[in-house]
C-alpha atoms as a PDB file:
ATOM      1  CA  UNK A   1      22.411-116.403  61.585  1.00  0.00           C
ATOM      2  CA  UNK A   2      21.417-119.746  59.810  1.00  0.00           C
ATOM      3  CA  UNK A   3      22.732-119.632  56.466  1.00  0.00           C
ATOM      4  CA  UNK A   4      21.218-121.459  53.092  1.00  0.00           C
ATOM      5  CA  UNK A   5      21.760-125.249  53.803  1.00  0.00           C
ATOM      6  CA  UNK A   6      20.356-124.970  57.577  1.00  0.00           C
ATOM      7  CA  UNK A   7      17.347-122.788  56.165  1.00  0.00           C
ATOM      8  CA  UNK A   8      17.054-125.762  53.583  1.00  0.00           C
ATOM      9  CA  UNK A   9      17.005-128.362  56.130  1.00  0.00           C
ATOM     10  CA  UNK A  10      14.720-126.732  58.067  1.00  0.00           C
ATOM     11  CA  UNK A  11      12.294-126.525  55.621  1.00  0.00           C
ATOM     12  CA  UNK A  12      12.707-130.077  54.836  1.00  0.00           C
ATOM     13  CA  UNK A  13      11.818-130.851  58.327  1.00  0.00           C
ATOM     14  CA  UNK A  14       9.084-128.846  58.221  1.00  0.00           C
ATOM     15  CA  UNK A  15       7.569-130.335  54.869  1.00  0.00           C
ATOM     16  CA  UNK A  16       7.733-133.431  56.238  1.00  0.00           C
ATOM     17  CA  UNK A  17       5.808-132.449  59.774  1.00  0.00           C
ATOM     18  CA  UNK A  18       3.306-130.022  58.650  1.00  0.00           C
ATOM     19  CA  UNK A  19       2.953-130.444  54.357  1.00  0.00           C
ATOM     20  CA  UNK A  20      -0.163-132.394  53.413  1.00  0.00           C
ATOM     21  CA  UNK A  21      -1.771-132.371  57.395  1.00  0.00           C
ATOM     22  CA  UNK A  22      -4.822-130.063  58.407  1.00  0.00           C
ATOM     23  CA  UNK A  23      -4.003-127.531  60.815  1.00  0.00           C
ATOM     24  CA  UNK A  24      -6.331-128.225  64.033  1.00  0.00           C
ATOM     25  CA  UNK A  25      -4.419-125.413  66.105  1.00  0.00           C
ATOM     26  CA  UNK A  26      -2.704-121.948  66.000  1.00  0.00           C
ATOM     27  CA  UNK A  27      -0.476-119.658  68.241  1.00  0.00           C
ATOM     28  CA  UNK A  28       0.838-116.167  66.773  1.00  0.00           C
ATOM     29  CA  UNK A  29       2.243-114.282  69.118  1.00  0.00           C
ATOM     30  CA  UNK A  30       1.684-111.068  67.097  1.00  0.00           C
ATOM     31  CA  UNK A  31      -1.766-109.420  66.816  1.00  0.00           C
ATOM     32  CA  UNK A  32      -0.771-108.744  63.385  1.00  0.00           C
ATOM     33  CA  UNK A  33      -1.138-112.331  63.036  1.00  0.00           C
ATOM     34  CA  UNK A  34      -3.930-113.573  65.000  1.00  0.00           C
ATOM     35  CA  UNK A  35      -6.591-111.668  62.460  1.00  0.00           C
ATOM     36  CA  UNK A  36      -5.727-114.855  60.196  1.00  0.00           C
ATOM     37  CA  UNK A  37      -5.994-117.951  63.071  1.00  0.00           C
ATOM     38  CA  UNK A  38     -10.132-118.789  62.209  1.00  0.00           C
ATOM     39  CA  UNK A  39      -9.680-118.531  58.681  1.00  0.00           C
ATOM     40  CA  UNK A  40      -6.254-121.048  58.715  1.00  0.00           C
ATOM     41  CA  UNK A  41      -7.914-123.465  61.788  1.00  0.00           C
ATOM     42  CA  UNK A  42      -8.587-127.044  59.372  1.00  0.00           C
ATOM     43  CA  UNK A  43      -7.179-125.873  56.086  1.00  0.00           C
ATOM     44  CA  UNK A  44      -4.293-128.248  54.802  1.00  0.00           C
ATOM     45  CA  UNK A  45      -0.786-127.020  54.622  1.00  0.00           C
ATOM     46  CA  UNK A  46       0.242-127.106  51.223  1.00  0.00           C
ATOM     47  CA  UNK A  47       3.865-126.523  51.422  1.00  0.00           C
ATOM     48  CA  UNK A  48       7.214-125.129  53.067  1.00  0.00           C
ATOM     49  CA  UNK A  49       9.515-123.359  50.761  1.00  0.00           C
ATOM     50  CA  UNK A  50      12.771-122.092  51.791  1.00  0.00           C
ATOM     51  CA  UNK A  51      13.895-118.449  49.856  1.00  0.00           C
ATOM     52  CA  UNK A  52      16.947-117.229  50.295  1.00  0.00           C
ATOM     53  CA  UNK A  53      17.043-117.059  54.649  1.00  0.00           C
ATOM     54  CA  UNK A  54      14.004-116.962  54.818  1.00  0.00           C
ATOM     55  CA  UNK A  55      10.499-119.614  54.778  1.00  0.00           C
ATOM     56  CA  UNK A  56       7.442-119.620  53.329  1.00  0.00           C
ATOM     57  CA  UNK A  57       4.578-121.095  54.737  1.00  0.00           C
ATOM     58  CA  UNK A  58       1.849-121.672  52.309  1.00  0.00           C
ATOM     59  CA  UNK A  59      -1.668-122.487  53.654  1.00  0.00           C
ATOM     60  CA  UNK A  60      -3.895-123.250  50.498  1.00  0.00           C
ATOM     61  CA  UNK A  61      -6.307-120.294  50.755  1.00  0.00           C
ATOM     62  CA  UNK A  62      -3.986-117.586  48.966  1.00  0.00           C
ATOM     63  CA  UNK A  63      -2.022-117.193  52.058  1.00  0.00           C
ATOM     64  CA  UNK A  64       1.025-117.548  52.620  1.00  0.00           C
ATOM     65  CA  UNK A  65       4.008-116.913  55.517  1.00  0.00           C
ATOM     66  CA  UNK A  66       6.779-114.802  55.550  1.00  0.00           C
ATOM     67  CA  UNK A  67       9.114-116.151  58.690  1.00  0.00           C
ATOM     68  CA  UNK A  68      13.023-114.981  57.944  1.00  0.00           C
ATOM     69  CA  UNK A  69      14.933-116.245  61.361  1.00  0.00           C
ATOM     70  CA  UNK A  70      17.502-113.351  61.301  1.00  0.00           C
ATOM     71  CA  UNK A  71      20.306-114.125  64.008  1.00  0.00           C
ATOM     72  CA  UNK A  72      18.414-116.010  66.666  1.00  0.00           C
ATOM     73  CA  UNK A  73      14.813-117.420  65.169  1.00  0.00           C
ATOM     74  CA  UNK A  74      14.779-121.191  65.035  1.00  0.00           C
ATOM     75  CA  UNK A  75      12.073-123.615  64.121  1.00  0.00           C
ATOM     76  CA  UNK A  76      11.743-126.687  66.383  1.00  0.00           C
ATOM     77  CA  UNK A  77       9.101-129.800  65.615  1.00  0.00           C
ATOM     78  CA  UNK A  78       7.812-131.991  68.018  1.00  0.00           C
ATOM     79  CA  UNK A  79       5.215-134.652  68.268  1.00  0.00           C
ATOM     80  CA  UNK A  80       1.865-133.431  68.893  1.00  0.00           C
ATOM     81  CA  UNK A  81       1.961-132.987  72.692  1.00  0.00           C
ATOM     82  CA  UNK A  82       5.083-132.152  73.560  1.00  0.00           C
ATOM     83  CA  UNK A  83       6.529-128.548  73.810  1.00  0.00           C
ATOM     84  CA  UNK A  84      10.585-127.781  73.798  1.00  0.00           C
ATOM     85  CA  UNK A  85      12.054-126.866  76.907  1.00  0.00           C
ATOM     86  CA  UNK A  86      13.744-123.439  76.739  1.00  0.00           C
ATOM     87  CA  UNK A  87      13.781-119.599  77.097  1.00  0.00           C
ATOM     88  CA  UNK A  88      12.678-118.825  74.196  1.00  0.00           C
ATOM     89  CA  UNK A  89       9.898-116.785  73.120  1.00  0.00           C
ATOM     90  CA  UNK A  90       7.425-118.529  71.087  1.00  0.00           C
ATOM     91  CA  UNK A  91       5.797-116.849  68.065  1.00  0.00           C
ATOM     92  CA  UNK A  92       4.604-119.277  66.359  1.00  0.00           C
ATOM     93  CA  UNK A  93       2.616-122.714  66.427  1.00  0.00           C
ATOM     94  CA  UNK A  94       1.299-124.800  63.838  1.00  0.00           C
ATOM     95  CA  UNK A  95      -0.396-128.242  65.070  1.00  0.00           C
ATOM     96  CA  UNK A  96      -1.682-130.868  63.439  1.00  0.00           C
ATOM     97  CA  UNK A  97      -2.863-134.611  64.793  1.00  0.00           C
ATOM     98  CA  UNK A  98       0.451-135.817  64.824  1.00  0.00           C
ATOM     99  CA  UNK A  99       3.011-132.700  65.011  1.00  0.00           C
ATOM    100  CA  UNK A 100       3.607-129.579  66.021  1.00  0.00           C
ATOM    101  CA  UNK A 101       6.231-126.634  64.242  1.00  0.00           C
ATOM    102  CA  UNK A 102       7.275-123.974  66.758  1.00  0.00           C
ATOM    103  CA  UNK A 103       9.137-121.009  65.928  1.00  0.00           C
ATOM    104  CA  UNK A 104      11.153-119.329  67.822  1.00  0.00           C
ATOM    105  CA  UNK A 105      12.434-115.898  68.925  1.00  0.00           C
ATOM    106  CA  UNK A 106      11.858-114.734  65.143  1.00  0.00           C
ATOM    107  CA  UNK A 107      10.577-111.088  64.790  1.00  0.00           C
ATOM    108  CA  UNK A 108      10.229-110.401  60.872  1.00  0.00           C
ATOM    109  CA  UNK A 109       6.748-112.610  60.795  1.00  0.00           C
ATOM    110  CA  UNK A 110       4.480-111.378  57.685  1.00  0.00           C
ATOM    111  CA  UNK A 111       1.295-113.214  55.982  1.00  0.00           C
ATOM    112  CA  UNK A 112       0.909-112.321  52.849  1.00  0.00           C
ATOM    113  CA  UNK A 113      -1.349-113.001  49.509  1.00  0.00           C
ATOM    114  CA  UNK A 114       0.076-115.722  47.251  1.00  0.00           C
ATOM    115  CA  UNK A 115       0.157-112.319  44.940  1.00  0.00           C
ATOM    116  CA  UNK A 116       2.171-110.436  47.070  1.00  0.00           C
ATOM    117  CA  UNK A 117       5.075-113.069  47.843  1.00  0.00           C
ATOM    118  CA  UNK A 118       7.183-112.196  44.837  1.00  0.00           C
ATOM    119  CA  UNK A 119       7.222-108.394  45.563  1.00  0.00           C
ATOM    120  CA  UNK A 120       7.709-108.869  48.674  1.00  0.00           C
ATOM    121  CA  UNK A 121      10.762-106.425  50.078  1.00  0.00           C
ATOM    122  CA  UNK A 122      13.061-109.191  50.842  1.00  0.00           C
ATOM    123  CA  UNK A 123      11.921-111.875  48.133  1.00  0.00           C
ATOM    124  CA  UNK A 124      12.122-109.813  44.929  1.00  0.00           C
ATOM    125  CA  UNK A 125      16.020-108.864  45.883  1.00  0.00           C
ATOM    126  CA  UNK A 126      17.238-112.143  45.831  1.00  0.00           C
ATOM    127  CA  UNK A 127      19.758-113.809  43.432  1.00  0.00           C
ATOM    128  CA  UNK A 128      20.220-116.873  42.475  1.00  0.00           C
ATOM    129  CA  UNK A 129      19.179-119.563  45.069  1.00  0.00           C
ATOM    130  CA  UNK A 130      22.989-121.478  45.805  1.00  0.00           C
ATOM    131  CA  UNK A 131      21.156-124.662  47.274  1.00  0.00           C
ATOM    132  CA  UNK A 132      17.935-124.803  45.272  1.00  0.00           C
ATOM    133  CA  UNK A 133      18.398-127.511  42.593  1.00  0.00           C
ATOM    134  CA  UNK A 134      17.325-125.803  39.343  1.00  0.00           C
ATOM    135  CA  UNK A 135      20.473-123.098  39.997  1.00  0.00           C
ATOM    136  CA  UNK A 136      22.844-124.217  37.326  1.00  0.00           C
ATOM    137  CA  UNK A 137      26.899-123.805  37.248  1.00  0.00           C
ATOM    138  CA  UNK A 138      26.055-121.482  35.237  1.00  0.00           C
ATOM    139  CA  UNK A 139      23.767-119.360  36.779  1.00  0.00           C
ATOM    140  CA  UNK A 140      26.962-118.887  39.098  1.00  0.00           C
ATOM    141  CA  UNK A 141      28.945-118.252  37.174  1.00  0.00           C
ATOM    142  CA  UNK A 142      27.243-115.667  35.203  1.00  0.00           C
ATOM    143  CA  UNK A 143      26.336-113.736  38.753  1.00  0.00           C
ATOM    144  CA  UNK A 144      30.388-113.823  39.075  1.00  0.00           C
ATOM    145  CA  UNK A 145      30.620-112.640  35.774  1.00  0.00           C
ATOM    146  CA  UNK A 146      28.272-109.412  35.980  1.00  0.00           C
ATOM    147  CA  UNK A 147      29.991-106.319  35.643  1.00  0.00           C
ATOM    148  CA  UNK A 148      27.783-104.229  38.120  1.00  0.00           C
ATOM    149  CA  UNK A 149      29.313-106.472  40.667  1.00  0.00           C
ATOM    150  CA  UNK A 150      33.257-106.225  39.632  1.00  0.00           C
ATOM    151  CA  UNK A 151      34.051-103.822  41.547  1.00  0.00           C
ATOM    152  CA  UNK A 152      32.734-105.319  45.012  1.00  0.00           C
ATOM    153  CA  UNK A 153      35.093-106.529  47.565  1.00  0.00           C
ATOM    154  CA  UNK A 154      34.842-110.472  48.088  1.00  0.00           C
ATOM    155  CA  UNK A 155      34.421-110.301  51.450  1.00  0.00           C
ATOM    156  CA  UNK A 156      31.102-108.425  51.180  1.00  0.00           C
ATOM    157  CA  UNK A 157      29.876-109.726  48.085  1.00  0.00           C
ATOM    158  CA  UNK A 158      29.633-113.066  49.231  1.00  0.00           C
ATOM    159  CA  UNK A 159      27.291-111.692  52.155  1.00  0.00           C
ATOM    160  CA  UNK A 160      24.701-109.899  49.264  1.00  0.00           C
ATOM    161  CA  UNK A 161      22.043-111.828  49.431  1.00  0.00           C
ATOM    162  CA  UNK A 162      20.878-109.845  45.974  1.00  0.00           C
ATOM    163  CA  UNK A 163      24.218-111.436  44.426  1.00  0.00           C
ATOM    164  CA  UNK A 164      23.482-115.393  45.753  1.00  0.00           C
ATOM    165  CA  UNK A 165      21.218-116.158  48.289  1.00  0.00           C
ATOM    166  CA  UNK A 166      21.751-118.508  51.259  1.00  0.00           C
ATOM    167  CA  UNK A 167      25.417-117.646  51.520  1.00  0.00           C
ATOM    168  CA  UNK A 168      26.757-116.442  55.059  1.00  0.00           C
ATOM    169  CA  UNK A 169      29.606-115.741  57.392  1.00  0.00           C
ATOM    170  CA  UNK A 170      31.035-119.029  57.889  1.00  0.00           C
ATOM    171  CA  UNK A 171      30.185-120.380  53.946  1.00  0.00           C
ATOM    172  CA  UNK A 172      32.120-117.161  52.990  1.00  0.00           C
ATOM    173  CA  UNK A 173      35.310-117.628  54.762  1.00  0.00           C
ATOM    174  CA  UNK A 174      34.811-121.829  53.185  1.00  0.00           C
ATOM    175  CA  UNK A 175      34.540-120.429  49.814  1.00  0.00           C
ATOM    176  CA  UNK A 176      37.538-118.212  49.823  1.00  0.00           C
ATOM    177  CA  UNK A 177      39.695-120.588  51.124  1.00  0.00           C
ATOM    178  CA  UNK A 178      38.403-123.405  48.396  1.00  0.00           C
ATOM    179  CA  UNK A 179      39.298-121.369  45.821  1.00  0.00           C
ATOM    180  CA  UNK A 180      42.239-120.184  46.846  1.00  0.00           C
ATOM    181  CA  UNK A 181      41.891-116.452  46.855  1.00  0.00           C
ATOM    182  CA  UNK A 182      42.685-113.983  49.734  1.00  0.00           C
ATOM    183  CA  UNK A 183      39.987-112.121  51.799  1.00  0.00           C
ATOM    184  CA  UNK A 184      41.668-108.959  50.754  1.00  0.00           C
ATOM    185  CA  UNK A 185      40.294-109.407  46.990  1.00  0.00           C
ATOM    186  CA  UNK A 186      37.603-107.371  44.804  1.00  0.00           C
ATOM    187  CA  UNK A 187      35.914-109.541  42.194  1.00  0.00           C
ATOM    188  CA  UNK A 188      37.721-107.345  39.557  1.00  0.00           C
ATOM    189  CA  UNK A 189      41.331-108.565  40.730  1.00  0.00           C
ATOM    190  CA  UNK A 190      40.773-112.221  39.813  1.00  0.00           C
ATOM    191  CA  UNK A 191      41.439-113.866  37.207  1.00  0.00           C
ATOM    192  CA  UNK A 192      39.156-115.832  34.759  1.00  0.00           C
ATOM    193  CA  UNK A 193      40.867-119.287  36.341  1.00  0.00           C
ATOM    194  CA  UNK A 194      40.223-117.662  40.134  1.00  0.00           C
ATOM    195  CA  UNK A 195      36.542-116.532  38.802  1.00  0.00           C
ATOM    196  CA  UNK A 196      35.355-120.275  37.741  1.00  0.00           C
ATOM    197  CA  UNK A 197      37.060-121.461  40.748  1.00  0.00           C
ATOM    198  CA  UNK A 198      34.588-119.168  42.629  1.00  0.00           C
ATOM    199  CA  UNK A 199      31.561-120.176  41.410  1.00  0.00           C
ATOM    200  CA  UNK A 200      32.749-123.821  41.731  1.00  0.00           C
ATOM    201  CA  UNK A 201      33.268-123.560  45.129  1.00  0.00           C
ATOM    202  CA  UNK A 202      29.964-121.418  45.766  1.00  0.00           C
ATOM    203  CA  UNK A 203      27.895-124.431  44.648  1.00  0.00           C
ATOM    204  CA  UNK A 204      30.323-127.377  45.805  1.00  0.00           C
ATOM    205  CA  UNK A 205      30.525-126.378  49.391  1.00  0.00           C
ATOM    206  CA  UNK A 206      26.893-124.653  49.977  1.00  0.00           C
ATOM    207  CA  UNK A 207      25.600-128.515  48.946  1.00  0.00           C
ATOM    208  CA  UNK A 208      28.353-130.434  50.664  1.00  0.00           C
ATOM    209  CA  UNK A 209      27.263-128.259  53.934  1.00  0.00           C
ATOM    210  CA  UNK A 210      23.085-128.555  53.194  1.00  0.00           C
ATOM    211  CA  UNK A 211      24.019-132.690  52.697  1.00  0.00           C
ATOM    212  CA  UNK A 212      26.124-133.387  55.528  1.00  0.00           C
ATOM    213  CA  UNK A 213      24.387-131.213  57.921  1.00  0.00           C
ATOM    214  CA  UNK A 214      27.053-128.368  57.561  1.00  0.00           C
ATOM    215  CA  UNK A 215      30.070-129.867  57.020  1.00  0.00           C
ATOM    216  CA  UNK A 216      32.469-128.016  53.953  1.00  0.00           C
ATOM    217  CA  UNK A 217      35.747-129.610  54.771  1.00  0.00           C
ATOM    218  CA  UNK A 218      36.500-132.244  51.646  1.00  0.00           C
ATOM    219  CA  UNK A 219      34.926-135.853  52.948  1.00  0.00           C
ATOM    220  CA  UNK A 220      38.956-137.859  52.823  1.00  0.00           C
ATOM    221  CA  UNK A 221      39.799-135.005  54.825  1.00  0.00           C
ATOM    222  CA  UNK A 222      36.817-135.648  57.569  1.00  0.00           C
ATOM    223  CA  UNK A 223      37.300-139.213  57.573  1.00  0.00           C
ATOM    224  CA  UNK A 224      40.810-139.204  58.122  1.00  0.00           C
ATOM    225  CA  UNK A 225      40.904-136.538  60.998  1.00  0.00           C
ATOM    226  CA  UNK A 226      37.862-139.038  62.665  1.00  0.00           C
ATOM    227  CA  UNK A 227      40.243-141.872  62.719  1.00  0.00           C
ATOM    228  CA  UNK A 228      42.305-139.586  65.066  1.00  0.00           C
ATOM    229  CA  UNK A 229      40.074-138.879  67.546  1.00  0.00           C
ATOM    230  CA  UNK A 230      39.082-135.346  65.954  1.00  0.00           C
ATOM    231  CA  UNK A 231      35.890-133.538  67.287  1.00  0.00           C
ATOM    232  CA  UNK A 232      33.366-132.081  65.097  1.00  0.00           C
ATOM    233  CA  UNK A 233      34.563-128.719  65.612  1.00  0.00           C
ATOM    234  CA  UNK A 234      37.814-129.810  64.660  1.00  0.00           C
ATOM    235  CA  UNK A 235      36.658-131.121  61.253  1.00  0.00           C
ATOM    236  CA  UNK A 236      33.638-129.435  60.121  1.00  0.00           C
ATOM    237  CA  UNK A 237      35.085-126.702  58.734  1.00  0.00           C
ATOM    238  CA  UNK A 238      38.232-125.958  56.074  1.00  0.00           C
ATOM    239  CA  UNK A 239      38.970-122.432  58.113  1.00  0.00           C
ATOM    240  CA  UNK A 240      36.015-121.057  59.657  1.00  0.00           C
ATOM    241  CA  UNK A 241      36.690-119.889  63.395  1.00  0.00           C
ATOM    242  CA  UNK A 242      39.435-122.047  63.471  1.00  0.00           C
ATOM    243  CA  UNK A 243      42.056-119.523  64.303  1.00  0.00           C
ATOM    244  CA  UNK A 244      45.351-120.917  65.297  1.00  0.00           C
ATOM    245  CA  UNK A 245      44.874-124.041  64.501  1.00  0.00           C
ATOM    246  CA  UNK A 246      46.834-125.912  61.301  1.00  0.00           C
ATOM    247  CA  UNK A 247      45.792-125.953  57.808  1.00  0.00           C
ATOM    248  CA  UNK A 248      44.400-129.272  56.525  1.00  0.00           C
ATOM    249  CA  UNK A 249      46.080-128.693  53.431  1.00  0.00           C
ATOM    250  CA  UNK A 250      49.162-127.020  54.027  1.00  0.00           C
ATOM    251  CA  UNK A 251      49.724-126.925  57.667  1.00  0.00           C
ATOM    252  CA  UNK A 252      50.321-123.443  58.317  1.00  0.00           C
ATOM    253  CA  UNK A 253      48.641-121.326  60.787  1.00  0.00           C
ATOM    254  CA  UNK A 254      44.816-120.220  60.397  1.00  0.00           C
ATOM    255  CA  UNK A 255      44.347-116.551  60.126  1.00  0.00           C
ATOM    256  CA  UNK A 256      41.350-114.116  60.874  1.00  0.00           C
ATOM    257  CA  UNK A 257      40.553-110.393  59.768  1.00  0.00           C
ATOM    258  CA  UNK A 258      37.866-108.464  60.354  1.00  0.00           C
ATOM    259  CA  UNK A 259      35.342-107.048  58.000  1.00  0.00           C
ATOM    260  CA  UNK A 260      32.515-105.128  58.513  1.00  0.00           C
ATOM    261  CA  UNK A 261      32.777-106.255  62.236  1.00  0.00           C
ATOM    262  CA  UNK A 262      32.673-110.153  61.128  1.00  0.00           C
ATOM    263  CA  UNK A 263      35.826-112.204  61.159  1.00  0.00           C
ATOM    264  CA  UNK A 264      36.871-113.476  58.107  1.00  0.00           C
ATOM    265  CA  UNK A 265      39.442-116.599  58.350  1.00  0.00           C
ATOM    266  CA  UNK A 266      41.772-117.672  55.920  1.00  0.00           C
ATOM    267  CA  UNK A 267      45.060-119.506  55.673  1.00  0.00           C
ATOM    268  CA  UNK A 268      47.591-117.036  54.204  1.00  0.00           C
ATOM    269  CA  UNK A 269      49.934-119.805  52.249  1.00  0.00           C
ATOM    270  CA  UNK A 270      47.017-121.208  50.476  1.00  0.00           C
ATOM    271  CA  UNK A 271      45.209-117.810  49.683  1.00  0.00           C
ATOM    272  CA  UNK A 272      48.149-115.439  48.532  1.00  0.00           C
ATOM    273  CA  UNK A 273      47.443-112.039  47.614  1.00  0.00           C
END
């Protein structure tokens, strides 16, 4: 599943194909959807907000877009004329005179009134946005802080999209490891020094990954394992799904555990119980 900074970048992309332009052409593959194709045919896109995991589409007549990609939607962008090539199922097209946005094989596709987008199910359970640029240090840290969440394991707390949105699987594992604290942890065994460390890394990492098109691994690090030939894979990530394979701090051996039937991974040296 895309987590916050690909979300983010996506809706960049999308802002700059689609925000400003008149729509001239719609496909919704849902007849939920098609009631609203006359009335959104040569209105002007006004904008494309990323919340959480999911996009907002807002059209300029009080409607607005609900599109969350769950594990396999994607948006793609094109110039006007040309269609991806894939197996995909398409449920959505927005065209204008000089692009086109497709999304695909998304399923939770709502419109809603401008009203309605702030109680919506999904929208009004969110926390604190980690890549949006008016969350704070301390907005963070206070989250890390709250006591109705102290007694949450790590490992699932990171994936509560009602605690800090845009986090996910493979920003989880990054986080832990950053801050040096095992998987095994519930917010309530850390200490204050462990805590701020947290809510350091939760910011530090979920920018470094939206700005460098997800890498989390520190930038001497990256540069250094480039000079040697290293793949992407190799140094994108601190630990994530990189079982096995050495530390890039200490040199011991990666480690995974499952949780909640998701692998966690974690170097056991640099996050000690």
């Amino acid at each position: 599943m895309p987590e916050g900074p690909e979300i983010w970048r996506a809706a960049d992309k999308l802002n700059i194909a689609l925000a400003g332009e008149v729509i001239d052409d719609l496909f919704f593959a849902f007849d939920s959807l098609n009631e609203f194709k006359k009335e959104l045919i040569g209105l002007t896109v006004e904008k494309v907000e990323p919340r959480g995991k999911a996009i907002l589409t807002s059209f300029g007549n009080n409607l607005t877009m609900y599109s969350h990609n769950q594990l396999y939607g994607k948006w793609m962008i094109r110039n006007r004329g040309n269609v991806p090539n894939n197996n995909r199922q398409l449920r959505v097209a927005i065209h204008n005179e000089k692009k086109s946005a497709f999304l695909y094989s998304a399923s939770d596709i709502e419109m809603l009134k401008d009203e309605e987008v702030e109680n919506h199910q999904y929208i009004q359970k969110l926390g604190p946005d980690v890549i949006h640029p008016e969350t704070t240090p301390n907005d963070i840290l206070d989250r890390y802080r709250n006591e109705k969440f102290i007694n949450r394991k790590l490992t699932t707390l990171l994936l509560d999209q009602g605690f800090i949105s845009g986090i996910g699987n493979y920003l989880r594992s990054e986080i832990l490891f950053y801050s040096g604290v095992h998987p095994s942890l519930k917010l309530r065994d850390c200490t204050d020094k462990q805590v701020q460390k947290l809510a350091d890394a939760t910011l530090t990492l979920s920018r470094r990954s939206y700005e460098t098109k997800g890498i989390t691994n520190d930038p001497e690090i990256v540069e250094a394992l480039k000079r040697e030939g290293a793949s992407r894979k190799e140094f994108r990530h601190f630990v994530y799904n990189r079982t096995g394979s050495y530390c890039h701090k200490c040199g011991n051996e990666i480690q995974e555990v499952k949780t909640g039937g998701r692998k966690v991974y974690y170097c056991p040296n640099c996050q000690e119980k």
